[in-house]
N, C-alpha and C. Protein backbone atom coordinates (compact mmCIF):
# COMPACT_ATOMS: atom_id res chain seq x y z
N UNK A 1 -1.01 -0.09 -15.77
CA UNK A 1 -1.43 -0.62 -14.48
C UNK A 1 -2.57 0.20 -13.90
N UNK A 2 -2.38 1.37 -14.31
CA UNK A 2 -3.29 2.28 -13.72
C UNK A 2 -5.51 1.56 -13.92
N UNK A 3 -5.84 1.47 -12.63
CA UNK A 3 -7.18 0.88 -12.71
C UNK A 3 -7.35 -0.21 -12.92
N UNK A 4 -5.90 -1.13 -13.33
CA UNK A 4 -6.23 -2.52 -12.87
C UNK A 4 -6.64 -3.36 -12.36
N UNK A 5 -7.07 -4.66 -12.13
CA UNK A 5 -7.14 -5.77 -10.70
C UNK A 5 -5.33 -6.01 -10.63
N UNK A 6 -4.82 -5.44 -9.96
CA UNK A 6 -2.95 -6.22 -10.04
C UNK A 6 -2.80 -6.24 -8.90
N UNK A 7 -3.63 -6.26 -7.46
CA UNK A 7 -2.91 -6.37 -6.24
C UNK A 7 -3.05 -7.73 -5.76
N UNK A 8 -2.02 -8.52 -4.93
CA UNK A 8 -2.40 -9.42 -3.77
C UNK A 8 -2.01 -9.12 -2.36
N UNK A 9 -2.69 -9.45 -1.54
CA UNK A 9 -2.67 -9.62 -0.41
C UNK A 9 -2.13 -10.18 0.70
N UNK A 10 -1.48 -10.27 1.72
CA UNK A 10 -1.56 -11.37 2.93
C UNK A 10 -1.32 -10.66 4.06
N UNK A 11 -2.42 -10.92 5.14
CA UNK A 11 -2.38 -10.28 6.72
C UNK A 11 -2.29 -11.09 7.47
N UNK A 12 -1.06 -10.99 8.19
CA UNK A 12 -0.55 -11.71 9.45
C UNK A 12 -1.11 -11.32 10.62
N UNK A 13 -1.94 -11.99 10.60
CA UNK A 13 -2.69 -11.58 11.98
C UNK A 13 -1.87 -11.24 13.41
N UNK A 14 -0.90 -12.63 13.58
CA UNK A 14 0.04 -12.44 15.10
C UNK A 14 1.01 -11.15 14.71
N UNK A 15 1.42 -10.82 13.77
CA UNK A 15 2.72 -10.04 13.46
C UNK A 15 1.54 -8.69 12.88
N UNK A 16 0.58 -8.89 13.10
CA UNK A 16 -0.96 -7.52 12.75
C UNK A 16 0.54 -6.80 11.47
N UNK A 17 0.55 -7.47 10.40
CA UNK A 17 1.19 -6.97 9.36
C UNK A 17 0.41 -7.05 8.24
N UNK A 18 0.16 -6.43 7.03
CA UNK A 18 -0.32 -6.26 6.07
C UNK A 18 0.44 -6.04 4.78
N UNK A 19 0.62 -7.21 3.90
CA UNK A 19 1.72 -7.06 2.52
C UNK A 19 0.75 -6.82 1.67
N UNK A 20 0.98 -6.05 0.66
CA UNK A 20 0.18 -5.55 -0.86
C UNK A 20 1.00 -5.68 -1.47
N UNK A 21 0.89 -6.29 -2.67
CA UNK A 21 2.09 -5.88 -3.69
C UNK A 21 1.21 -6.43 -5.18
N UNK A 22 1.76 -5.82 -6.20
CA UNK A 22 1.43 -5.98 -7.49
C UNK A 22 1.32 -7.75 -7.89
N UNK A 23 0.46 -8.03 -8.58
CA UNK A 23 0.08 -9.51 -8.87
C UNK A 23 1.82 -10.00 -10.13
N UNK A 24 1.63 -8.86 -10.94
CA UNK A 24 2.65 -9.39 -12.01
C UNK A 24 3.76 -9.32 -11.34
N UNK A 25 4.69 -9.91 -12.18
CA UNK A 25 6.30 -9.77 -11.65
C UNK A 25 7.10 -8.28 -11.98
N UNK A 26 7.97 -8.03 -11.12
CA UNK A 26 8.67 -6.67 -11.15
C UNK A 26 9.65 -7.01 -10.55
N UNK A 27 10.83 -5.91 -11.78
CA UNK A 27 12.36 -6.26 -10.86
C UNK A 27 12.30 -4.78 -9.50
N UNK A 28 12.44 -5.58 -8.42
CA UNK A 28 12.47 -4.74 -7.10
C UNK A 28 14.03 -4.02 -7.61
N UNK A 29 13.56 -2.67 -7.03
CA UNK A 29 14.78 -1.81 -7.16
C UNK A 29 15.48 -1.33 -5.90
N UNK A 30 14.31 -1.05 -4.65
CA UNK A 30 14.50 0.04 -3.32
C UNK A 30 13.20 -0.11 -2.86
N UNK A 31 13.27 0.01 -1.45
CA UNK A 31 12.12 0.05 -0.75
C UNK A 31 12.34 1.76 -0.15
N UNK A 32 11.14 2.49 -0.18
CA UNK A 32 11.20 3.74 1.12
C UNK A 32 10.25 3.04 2.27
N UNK A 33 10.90 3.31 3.33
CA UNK A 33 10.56 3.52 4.54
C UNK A 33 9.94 4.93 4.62
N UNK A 34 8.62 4.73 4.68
CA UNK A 34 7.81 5.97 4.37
C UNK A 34 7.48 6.59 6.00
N UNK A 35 7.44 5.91 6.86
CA UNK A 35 7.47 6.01 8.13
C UNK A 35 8.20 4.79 9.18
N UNK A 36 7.46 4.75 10.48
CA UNK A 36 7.92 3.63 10.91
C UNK A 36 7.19 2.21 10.68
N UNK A 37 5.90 2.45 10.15
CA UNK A 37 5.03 1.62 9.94
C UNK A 37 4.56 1.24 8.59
N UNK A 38 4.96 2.48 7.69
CA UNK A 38 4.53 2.16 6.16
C UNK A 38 6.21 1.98 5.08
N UNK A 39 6.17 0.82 4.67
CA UNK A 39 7.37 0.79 3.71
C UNK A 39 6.76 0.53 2.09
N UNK A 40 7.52 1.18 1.41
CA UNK A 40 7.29 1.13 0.20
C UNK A 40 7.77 0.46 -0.83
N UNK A 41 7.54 -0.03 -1.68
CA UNK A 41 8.44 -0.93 -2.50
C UNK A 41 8.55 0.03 -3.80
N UNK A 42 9.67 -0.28 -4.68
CA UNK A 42 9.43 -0.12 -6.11
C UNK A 42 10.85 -0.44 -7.02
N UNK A 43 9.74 -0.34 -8.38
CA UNK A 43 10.27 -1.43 -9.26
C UNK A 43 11.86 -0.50 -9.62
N UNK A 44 12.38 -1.75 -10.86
CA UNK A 44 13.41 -0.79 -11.62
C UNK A 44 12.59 0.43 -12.33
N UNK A 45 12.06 0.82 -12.79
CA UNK A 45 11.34 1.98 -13.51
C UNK A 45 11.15 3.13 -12.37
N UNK A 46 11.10 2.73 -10.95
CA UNK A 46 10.53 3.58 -10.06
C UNK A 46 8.89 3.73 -9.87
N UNK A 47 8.73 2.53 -9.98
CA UNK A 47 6.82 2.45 -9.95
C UNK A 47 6.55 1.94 -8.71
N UNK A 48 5.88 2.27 -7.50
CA UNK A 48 5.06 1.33 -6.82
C UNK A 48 4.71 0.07 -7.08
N UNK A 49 5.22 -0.94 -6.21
CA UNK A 49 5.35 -2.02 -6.42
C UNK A 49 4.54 -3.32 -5.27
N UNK A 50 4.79 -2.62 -3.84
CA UNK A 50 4.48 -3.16 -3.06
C UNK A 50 4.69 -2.02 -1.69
N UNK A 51 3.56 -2.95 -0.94
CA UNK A 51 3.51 -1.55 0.13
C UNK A 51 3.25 -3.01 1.52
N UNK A 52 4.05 -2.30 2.45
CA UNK A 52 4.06 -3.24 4.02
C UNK A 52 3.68 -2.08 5.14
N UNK A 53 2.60 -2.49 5.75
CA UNK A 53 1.87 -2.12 7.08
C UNK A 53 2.31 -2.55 7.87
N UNK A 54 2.96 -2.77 8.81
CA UNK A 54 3.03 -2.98 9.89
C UNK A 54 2.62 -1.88 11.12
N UNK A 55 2.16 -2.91 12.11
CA UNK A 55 0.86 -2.50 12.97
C UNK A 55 -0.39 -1.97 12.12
N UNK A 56 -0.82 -2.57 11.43
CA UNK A 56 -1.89 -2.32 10.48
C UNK A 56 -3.00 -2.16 11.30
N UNK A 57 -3.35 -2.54 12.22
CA UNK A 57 -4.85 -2.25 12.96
C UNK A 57 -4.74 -1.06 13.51
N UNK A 58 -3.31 -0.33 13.58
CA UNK A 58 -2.98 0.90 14.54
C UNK A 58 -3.47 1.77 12.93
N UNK A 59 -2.47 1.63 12.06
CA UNK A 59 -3.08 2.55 10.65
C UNK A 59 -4.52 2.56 10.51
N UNK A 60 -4.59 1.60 10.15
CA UNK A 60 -6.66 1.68 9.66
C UNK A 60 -7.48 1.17 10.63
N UNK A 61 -6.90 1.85 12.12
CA UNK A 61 -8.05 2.03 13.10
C UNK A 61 -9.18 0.96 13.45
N UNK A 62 -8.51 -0.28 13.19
CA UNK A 62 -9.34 -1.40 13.07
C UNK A 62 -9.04 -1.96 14.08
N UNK A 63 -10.00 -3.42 14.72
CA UNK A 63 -8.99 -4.36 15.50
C UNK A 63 -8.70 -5.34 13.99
N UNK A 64 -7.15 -6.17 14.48
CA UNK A 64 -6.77 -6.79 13.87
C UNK A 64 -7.33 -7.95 12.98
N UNK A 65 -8.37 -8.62 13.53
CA UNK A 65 -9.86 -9.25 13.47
C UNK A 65 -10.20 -8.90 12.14
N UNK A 66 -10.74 -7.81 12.50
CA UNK A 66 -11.56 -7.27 11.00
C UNK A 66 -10.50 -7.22 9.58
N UNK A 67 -9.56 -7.03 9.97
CA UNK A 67 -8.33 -7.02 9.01
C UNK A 67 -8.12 -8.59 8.47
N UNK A 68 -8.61 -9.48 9.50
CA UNK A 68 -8.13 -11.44 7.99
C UNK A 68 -9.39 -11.29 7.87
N UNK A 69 -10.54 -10.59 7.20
CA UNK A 69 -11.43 -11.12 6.45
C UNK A 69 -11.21 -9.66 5.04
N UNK A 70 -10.27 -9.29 4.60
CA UNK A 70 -10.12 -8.27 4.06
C UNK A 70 -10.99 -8.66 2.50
N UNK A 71 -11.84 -8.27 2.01
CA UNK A 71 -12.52 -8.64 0.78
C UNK A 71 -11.88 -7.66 -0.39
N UNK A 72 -11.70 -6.26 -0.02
CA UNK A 72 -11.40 -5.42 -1.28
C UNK A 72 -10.12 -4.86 -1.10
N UNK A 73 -9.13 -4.31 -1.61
CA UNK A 73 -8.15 -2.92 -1.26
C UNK A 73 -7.79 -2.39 -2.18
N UNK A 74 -8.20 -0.94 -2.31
CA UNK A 74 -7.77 0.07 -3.29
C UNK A 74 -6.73 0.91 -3.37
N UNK A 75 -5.58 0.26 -3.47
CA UNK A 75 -4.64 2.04 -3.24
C UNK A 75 -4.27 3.00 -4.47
N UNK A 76 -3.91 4.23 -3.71
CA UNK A 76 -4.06 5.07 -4.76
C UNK A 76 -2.72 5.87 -4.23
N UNK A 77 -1.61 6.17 -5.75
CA UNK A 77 -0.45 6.69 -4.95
C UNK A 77 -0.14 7.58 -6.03
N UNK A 78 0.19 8.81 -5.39
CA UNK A 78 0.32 10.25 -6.25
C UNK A 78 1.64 10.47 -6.03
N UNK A 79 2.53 10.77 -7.03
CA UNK A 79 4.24 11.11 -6.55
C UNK A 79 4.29 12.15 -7.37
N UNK A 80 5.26 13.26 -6.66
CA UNK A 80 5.65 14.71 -7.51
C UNK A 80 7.41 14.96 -6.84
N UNK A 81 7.34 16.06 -7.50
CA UNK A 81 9.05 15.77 -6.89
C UNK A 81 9.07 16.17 -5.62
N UNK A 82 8.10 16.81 -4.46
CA UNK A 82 8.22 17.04 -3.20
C UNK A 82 7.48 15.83 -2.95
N UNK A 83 6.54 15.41 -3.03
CA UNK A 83 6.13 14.16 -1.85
C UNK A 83 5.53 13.22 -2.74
N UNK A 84 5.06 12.07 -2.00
CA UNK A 84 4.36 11.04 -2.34
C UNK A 84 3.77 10.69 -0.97
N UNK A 85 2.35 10.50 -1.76
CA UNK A 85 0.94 10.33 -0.98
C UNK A 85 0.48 9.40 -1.69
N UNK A 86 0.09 8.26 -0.47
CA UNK A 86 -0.71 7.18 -0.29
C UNK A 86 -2.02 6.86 -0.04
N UNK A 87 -2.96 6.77 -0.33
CA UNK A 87 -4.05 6.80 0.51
C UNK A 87 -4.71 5.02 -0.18
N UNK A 88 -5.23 4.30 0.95
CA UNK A 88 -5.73 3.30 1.05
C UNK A 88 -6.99 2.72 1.50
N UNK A 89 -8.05 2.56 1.16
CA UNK A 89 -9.17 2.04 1.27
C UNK A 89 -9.36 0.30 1.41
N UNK A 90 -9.63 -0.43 2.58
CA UNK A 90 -9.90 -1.48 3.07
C UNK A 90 -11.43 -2.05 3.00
N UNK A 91 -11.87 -2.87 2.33
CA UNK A 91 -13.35 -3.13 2.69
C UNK A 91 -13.41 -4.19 3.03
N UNK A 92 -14.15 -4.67 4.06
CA UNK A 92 -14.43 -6.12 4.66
C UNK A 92 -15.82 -6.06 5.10
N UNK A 93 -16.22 -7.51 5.71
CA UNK A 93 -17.81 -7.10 5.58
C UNK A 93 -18.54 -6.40 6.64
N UNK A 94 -17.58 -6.56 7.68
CA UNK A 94 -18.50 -5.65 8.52
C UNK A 94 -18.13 -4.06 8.51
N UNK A 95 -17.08 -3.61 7.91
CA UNK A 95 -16.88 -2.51 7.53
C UNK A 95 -15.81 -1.62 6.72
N UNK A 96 -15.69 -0.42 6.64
CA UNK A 96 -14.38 0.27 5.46
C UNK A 96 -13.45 0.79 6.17
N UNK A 97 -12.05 0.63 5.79
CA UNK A 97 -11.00 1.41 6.84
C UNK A 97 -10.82 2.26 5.54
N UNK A 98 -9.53 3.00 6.41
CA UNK A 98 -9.00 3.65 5.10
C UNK A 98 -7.38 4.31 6.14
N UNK A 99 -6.63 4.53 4.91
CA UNK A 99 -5.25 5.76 5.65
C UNK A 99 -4.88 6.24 4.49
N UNK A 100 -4.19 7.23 5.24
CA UNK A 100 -3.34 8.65 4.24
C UNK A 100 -1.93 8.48 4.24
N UNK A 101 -1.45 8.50 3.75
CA UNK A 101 0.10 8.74 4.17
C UNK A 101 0.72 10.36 3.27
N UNK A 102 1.73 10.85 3.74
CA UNK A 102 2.50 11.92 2.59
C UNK A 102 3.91 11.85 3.60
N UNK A 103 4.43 11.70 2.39
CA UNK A 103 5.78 11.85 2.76
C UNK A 103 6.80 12.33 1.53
N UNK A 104 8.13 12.71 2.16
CA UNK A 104 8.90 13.48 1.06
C UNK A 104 9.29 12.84 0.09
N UNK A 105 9.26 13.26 -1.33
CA UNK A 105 10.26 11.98 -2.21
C UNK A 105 11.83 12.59 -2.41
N UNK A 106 12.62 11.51 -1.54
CA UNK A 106 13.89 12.10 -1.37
C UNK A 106 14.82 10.74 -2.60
N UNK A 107 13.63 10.10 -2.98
CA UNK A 107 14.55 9.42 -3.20
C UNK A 107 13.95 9.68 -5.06
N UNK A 108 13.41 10.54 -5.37
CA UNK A 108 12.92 11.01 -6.87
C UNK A 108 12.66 10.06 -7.54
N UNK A 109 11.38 9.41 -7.06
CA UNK A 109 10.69 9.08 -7.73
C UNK A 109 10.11 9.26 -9.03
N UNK A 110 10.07 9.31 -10.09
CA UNK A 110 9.07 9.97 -10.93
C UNK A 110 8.11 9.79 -10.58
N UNK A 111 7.19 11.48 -11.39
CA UNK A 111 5.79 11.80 -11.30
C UNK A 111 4.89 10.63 -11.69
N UNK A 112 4.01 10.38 -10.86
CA UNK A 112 2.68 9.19 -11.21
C UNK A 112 1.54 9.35 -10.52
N UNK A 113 0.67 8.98 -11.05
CA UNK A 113 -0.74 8.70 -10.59
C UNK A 113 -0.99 7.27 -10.67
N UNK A 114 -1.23 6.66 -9.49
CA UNK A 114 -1.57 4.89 -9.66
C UNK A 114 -2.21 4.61 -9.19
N UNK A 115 -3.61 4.26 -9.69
CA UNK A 115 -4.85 3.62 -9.48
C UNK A 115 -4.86 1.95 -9.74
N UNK A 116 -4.82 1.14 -8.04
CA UNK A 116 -4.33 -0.39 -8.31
C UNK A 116 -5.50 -0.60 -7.18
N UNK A 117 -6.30 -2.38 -7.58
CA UNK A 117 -7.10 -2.26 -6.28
C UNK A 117 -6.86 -3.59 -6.93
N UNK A 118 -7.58 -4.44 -5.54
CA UNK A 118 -8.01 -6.04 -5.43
C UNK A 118 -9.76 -6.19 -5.12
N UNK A 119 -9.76 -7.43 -5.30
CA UNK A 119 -11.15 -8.11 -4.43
C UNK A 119 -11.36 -9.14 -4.98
């Protein structure tokens, strides 16, 4: 998966929510609640699977607006046995968001590097 095209998209504009998740099929295993706003998905293997924003214009500093014309999204997710870090890049045409996330992996993840984007 790593550097694939495997993401899709959909932003709810009224509910300013943002779903990503992998294009192929995956058996869902557990979601982390990575905060109050970022949840995480993943598969049976323990792979990143899908990721939910909510209040997404509050994360990537956008108004909500700029967020339904979303053209690109790159995420990139690093897991070790203390944390897992997110970081996300948004491109649309009038401009680039981006967010960080790190949080603990309590729930032991295995180690990965995952390079997944759309457009």
């Amino acid at each position: 998966m790593s550097g694939d095209k495997c993401l899709e998209w959909n932003y709810d504009h009224e509910c300013d929510c943002l779903f990503v998740s992998r294009i192929e099929e995956y058996q869902y295993e557990e979601s982390l609640e990575m905060n109050c706003d970022i949840i995480m998905d993943f598969d049976n293997l323990l792979n990143p699977s899908a990721f939910e924003f909510l209040n997404a214009s509050k994360i990537f500093k956008s108004n909500n607006g700029d967020l339904c014309d979303i053209k690109e999204i790159r995420v990139h997710v690093s897991i070790n046995e203390d944390l897992i870090k997110i970081f996300v890049d948004i491109l649309t045409p009038n401009d680039k968001f981006n967010a960080v996330g790190k949080f603990i992996n309590d729930i032991n993840a295995p180690n990965c590097e995952k390079d997944m984007f759309a457009s």
